[in-house]
C-alpha atoms as a PDB file:
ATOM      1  CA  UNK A   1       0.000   0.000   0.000  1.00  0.00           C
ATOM      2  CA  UNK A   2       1.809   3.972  -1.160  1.00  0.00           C
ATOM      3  CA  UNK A   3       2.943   5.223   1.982  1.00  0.00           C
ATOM      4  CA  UNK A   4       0.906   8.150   1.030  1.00  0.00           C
ATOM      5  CA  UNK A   5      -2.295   6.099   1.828  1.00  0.00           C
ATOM      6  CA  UNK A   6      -1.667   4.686   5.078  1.00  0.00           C
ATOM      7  CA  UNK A   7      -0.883   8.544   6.030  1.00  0.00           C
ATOM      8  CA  UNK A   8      -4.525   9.354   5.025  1.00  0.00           C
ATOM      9  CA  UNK A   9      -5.915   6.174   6.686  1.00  0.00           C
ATOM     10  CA  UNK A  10      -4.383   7.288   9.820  1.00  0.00           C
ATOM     11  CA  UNK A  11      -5.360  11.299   9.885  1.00  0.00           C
ATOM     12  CA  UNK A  12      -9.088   9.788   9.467  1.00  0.00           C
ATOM     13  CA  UNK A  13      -8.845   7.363  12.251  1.00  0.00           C
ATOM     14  CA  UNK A  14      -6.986  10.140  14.298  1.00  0.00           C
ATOM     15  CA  UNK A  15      -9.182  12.615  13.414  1.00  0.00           C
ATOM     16  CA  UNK A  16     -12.705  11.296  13.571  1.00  0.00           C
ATOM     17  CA  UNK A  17     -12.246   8.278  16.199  1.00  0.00           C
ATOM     18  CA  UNK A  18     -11.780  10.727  18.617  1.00  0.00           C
ATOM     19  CA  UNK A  19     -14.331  13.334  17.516  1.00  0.00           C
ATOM     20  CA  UNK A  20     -17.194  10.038  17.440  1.00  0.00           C
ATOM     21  CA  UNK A  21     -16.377   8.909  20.969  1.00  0.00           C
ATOM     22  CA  UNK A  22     -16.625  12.977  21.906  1.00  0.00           C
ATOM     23  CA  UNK A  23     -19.702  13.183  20.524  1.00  0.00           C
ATOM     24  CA  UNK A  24     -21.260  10.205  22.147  1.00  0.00           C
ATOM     25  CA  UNK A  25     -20.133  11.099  25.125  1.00  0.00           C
ATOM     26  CA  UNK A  26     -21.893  14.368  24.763  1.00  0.00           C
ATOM     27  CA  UNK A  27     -24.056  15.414  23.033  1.00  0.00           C
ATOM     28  CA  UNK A  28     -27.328  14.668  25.522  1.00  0.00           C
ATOM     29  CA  UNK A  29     -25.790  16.430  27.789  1.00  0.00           C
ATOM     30  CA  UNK A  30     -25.603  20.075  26.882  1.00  0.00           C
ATOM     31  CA  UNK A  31     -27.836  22.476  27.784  1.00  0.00           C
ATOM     32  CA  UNK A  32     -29.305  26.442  28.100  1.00  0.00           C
ATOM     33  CA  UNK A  33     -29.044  28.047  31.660  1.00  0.00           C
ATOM     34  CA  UNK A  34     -32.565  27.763  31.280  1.00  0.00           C
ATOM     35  CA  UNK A  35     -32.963  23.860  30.814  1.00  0.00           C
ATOM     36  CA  UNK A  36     -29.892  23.278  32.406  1.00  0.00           C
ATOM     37  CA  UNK A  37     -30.726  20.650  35.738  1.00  0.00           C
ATOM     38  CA  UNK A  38     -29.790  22.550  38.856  1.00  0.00           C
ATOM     39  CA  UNK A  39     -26.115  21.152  40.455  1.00  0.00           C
ATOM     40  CA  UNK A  40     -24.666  22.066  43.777  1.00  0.00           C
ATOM     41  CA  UNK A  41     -21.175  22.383  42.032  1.00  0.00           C
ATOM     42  CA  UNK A  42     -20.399  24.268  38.566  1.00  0.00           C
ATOM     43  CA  UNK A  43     -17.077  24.494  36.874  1.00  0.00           C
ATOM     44  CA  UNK A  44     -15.626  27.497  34.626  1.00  0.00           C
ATOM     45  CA  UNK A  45     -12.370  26.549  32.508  1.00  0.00           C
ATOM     46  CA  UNK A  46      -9.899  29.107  32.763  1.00  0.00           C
ATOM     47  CA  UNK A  47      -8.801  31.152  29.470  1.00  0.00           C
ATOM     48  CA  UNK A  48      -6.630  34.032  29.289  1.00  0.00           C
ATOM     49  CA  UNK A  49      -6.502  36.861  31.254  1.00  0.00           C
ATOM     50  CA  UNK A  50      -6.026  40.324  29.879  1.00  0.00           C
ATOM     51  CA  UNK A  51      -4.020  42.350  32.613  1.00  0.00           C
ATOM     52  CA  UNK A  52      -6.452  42.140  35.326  1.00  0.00           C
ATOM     53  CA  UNK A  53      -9.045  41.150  33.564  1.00  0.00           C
ATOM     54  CA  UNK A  54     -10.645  38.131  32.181  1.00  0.00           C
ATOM     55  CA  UNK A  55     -10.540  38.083  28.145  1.00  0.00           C
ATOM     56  CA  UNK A  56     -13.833  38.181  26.831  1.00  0.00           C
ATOM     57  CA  UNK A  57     -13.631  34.574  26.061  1.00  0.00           C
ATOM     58  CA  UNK A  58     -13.097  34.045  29.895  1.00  0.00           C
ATOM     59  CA  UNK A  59     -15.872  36.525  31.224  1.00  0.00           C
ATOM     60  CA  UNK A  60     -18.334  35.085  28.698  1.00  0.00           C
ATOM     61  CA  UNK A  61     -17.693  31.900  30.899  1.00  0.00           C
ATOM     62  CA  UNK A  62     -18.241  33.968  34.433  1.00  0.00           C
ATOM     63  CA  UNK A  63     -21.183  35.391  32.931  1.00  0.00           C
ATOM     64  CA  UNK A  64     -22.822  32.288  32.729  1.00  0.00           C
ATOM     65  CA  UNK A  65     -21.707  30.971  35.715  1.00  0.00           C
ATOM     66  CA  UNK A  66     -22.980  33.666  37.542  1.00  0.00           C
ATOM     67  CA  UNK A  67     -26.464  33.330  35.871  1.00  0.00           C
ATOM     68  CA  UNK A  68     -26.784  29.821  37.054  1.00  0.00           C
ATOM     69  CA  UNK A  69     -25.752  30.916  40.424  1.00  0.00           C
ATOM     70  CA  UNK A  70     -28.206  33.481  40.813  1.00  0.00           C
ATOM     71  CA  UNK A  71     -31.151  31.665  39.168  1.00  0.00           C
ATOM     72  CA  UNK A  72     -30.694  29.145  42.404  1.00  0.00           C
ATOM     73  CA  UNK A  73     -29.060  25.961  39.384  1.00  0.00           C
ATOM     74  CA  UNK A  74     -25.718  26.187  41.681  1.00  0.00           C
ATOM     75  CA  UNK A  75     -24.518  27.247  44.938  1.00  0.00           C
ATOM     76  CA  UNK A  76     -21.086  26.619  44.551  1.00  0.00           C
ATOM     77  CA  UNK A  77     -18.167  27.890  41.464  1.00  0.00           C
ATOM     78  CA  UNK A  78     -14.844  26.187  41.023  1.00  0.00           C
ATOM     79  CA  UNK A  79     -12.651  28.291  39.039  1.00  0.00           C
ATOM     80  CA  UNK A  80     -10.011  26.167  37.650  1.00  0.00           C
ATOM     81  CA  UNK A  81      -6.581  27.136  35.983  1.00  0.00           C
ATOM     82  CA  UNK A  82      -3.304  28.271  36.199  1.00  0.00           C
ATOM     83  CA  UNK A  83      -1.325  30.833  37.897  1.00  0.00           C
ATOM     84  CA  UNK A  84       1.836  30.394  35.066  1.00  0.00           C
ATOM     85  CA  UNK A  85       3.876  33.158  34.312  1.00  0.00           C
ATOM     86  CA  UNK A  86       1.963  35.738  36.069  1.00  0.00           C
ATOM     87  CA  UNK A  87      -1.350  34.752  34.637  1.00  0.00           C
ATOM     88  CA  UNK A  88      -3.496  33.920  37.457  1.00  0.00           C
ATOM     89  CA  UNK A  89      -6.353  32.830  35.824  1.00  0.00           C
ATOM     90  CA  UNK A  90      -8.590  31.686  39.302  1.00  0.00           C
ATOM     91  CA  UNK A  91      -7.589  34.776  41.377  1.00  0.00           C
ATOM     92  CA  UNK A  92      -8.270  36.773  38.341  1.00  0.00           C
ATOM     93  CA  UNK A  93     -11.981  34.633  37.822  1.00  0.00           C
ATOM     94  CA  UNK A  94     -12.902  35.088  41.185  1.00  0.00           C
ATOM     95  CA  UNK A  95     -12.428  39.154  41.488  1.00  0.00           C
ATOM     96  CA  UNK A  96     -15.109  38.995  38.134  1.00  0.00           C
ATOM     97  CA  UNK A  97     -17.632  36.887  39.802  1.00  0.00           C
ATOM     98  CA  UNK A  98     -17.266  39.512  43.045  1.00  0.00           C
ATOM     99  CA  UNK A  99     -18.165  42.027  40.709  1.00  0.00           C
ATOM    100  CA  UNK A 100     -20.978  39.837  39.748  1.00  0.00           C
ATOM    101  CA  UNK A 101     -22.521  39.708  43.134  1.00  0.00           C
ATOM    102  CA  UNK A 102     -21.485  35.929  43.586  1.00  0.00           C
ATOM    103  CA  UNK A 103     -20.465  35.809  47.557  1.00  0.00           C
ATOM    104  CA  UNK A 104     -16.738  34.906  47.823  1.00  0.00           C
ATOM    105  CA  UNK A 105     -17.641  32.257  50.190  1.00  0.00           C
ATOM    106  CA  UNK A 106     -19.360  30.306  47.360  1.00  0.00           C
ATOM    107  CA  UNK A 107     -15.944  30.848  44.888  1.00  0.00           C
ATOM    108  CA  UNK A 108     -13.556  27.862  45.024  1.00  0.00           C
ATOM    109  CA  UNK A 109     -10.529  28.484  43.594  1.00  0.00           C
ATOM    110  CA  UNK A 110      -8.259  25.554  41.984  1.00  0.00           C
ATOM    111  CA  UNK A 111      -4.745  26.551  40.849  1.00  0.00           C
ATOM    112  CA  UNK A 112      -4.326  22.912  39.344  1.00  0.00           C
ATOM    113  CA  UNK A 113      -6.259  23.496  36.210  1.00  0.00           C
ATOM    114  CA  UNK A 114      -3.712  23.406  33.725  1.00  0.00           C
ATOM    115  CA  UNK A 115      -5.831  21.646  30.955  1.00  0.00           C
ATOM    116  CA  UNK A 116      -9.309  20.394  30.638  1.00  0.00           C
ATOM    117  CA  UNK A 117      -8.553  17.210  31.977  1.00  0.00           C
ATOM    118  CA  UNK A 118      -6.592  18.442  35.114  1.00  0.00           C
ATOM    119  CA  UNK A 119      -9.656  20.568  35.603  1.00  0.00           C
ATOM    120  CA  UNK A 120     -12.257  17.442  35.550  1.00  0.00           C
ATOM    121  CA  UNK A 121      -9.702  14.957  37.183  1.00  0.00           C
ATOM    122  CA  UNK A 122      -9.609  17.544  40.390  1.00  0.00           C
ATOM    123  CA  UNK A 123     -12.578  18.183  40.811  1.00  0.00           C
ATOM    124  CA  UNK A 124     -13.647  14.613  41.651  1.00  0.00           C
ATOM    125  CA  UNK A 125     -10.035  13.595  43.366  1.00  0.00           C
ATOM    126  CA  UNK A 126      -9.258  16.519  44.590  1.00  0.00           C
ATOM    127  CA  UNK A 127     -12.902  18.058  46.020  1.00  0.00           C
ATOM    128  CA  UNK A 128     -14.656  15.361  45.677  1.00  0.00           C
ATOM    129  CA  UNK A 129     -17.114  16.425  42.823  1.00  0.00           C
ATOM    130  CA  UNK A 130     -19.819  13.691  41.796  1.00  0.00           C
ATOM    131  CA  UNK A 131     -22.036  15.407  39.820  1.00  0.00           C
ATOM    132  CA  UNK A 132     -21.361  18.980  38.265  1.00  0.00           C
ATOM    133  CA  UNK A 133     -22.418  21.828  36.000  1.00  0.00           C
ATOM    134  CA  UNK A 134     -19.583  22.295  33.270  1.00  0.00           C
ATOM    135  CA  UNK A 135     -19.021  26.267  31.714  1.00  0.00           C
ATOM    136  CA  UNK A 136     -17.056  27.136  28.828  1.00  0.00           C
ATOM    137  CA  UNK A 137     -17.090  27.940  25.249  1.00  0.00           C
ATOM    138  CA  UNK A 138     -19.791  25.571  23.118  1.00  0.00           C
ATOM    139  CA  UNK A 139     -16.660  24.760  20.671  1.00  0.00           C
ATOM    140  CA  UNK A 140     -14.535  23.182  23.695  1.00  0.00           C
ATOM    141  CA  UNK A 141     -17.944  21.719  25.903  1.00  0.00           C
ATOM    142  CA  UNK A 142     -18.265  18.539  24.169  1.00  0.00           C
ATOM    143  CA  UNK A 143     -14.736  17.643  24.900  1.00  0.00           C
ATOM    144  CA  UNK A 144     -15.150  19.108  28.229  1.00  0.00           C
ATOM    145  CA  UNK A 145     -18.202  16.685  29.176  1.00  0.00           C
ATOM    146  CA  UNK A 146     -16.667  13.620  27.566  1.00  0.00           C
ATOM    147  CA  UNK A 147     -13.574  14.156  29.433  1.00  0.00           C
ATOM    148  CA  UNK A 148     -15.283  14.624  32.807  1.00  0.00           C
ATOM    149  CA  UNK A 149     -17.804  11.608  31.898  1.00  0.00           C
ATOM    150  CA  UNK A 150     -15.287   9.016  31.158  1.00  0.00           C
ATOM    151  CA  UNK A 151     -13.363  10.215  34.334  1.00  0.00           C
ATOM    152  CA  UNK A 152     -16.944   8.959  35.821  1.00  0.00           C
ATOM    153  CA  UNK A 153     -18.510  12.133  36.342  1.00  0.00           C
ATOM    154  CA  UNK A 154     -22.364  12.803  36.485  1.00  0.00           C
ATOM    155  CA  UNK A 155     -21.670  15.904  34.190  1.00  0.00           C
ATOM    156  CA  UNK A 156     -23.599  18.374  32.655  1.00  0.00           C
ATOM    157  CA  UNK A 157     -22.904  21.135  30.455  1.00  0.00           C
ATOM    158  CA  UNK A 158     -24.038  24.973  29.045  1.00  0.00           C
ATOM    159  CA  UNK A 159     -21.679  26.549  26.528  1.00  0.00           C
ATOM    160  CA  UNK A 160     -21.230  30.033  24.898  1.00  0.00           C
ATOM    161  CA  UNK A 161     -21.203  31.357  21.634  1.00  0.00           C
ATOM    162  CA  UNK A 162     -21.032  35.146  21.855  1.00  0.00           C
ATOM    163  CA  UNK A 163     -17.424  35.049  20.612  1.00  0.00           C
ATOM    164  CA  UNK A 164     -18.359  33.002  17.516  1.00  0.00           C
ATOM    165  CA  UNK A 165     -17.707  36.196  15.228  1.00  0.00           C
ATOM    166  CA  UNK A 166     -14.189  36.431  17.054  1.00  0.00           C
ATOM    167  CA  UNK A 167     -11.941  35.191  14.671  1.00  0.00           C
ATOM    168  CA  UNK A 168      -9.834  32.976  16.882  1.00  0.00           C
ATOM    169  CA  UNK A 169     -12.887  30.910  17.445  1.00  0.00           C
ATOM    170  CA  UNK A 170     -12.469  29.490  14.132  1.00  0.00           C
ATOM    171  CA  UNK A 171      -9.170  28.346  14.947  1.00  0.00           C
ATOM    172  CA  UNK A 172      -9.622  26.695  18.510  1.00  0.00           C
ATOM    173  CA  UNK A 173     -12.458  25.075  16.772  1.00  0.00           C
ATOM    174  CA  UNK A 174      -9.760  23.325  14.497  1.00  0.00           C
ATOM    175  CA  UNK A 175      -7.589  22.985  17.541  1.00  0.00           C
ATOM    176  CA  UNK A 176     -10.311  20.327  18.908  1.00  0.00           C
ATOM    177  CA  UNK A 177      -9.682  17.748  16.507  1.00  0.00           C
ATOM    178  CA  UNK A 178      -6.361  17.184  17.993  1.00  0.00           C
ATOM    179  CA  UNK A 179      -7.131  17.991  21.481  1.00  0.00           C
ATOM    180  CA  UNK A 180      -9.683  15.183  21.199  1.00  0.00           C
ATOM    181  CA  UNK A 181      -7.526  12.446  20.321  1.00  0.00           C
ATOM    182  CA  UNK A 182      -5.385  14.031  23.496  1.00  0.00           C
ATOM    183  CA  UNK A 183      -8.236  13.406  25.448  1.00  0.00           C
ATOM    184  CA  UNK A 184      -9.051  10.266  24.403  1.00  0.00           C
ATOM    185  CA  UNK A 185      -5.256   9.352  25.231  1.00  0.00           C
ATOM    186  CA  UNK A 186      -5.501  10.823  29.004  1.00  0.00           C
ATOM    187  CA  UNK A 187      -8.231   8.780  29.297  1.00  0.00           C
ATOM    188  CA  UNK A 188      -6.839   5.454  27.804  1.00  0.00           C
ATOM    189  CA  UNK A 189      -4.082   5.950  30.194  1.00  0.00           C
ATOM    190  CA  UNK A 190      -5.183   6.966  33.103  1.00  0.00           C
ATOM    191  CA  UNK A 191      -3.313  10.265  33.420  1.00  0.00           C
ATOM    192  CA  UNK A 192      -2.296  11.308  37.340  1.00  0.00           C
ATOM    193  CA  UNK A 193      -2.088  13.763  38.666  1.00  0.00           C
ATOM    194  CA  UNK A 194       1.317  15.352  40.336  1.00  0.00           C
ATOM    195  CA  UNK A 195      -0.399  16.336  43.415  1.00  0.00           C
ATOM    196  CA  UNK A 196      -3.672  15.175  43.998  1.00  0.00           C
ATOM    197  CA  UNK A 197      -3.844  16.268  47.360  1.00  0.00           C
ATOM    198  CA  UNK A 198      -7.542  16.049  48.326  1.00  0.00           C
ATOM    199  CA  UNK A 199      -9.057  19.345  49.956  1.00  0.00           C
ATOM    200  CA  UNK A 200     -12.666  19.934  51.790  1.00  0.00           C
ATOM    201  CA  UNK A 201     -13.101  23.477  50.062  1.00  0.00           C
ATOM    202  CA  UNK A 202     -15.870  22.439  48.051  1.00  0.00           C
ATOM    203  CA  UNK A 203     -17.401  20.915  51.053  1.00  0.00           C
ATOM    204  CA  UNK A 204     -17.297  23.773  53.229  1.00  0.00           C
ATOM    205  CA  UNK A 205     -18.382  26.092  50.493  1.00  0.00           C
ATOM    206  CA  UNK A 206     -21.755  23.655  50.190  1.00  0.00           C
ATOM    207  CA  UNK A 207     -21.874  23.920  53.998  1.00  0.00           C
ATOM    208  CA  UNK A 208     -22.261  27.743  53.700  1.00  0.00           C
ATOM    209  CA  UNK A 209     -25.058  27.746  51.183  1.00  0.00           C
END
C-alpha cells in the first residue's frame, strides 16, 4: 500500500475516532441556563486573562456561571486554571464573579487546572465532585463533558457562543480535533495527577449555602 495512503488512513482514524467517541459522550448532555438541571457544584475553565481582567472569552464563561448561580441551578463555582507566568487565571476569575454579586464564600478556587482534563480529574479527586455543571465555550464543551464523563462524572454542560464572530474561534475550533484524540489518550491511560492532594473546600463552600 503507497505510503501516502496509510498517512490518510491514519489522519481519518486520528481525526474522527476521537471526535465520534466525543460526541457520544456528549451530546445529551448540553444544555441552556434555562434547561440546564440545577447542580450544587459548577465548573468554569480558565482562558486568558487580559491584565487584570478576564478576556472576553473568559468573562463570557463567568457570565454564565454567575447566571446559574443566581437563578438558584448552583450554589457553589470552582474556578479552575493556572497561575503560570503571572497569569493567574482563578484569582483573576474570582475578582469577576465579586463584581458579579457571587459571595466569595461560594468561589472555590483551583490553581491545578492546567488543561481540561486536570480541571475534571480535580474536581472529583481533589474536592470530591460527583455530579457537576460544566461552563465554557460551546466549541470546547463537548470535549469538556466527555472528558469529565469518562473520568466517571455525572456531568452536565451549558456553553457560549457570543465570541463566535471572534476570529480565533475558528481556529480553537480546528484545535479540537487534535485535542480530542489528546483526550481520548488521558483517558486510555489513566493520566495522574502530580499532586492530587484532596481538599474539603468544596465541602465547606456547600456547607455555607
Amino acid at each position: 500500500m503507497p505510503i501516502i495512503i496509510v498517512v490518510i488512513v491514519l489522519l481519518i482514524v486520528v481525526s474522527v475516532g476521537p471526535k465520534i467517541f466525543t460526541w457520544a459522550k456528549s451530546h445529551t448532555f448540553v444544555y441552556t441556563t434555562t434547561t440546564v438541571p440545577a447542580r450544587d457544584v459548577t465548573l468554569v475553565f480558565g482562558a486568558a486573562m487580559w491584565g487584570d481582567v478576564p478576556s472576553p472569552y473568559l468573562q463570557s464563561r463567568l457570565d454564565l456561571a454567575a447566571d446559574l448561580y443566581k437563578a438558584g441551578k448552583t450554589k457553589v463555582i470552582i474556578v479552575s486554571g493556572s497561575n503560570i507566568d503571572g497569569d493567574d487565571e482563578p484569582d483573576g476569575m474570582k475578582a469577576a464573579l465579586l463584581q458579579e454579586g457571587i459571595p466569595a464564600s461560594q468561589i472555590v478556587l483551583d490553581f491545578g487546572g492546567l488543561d481540561t482534563y486536570s480541571s475534571c480529574i480535580r474536581a472529583r479527586d481533589v474536592y470530591g465532585v460527583q455530579s457537576i455543571t460544566l461552563v465554557t465555550q460551546s466549541y470546547h464543551l463537548p470535549r469538556a463533558l466527555a472528558t469529565c464523563r469518562g473520568l466517571g462524572l455525572d456531568a452536565v454542560g451549558i456553553g457560549d457562543d457570543t465570541q463566535e464572530r471572534n476570529l480565533k474561534y475558528y481556529k480553537y475550533q480546528v484545535r479540537e480535533v487534535l485535542a480530542d484524540a489528546k483526550m481520548m489518550l488521558d483517558l486510555a491511560t489513566h493520566r495522574r495527577l502530580a499532586d492530587a492532594t484532596p481538599s474539603d473546600d468544596v465541602t465547606l463552600a456547600l456547607a455555607n449555602s
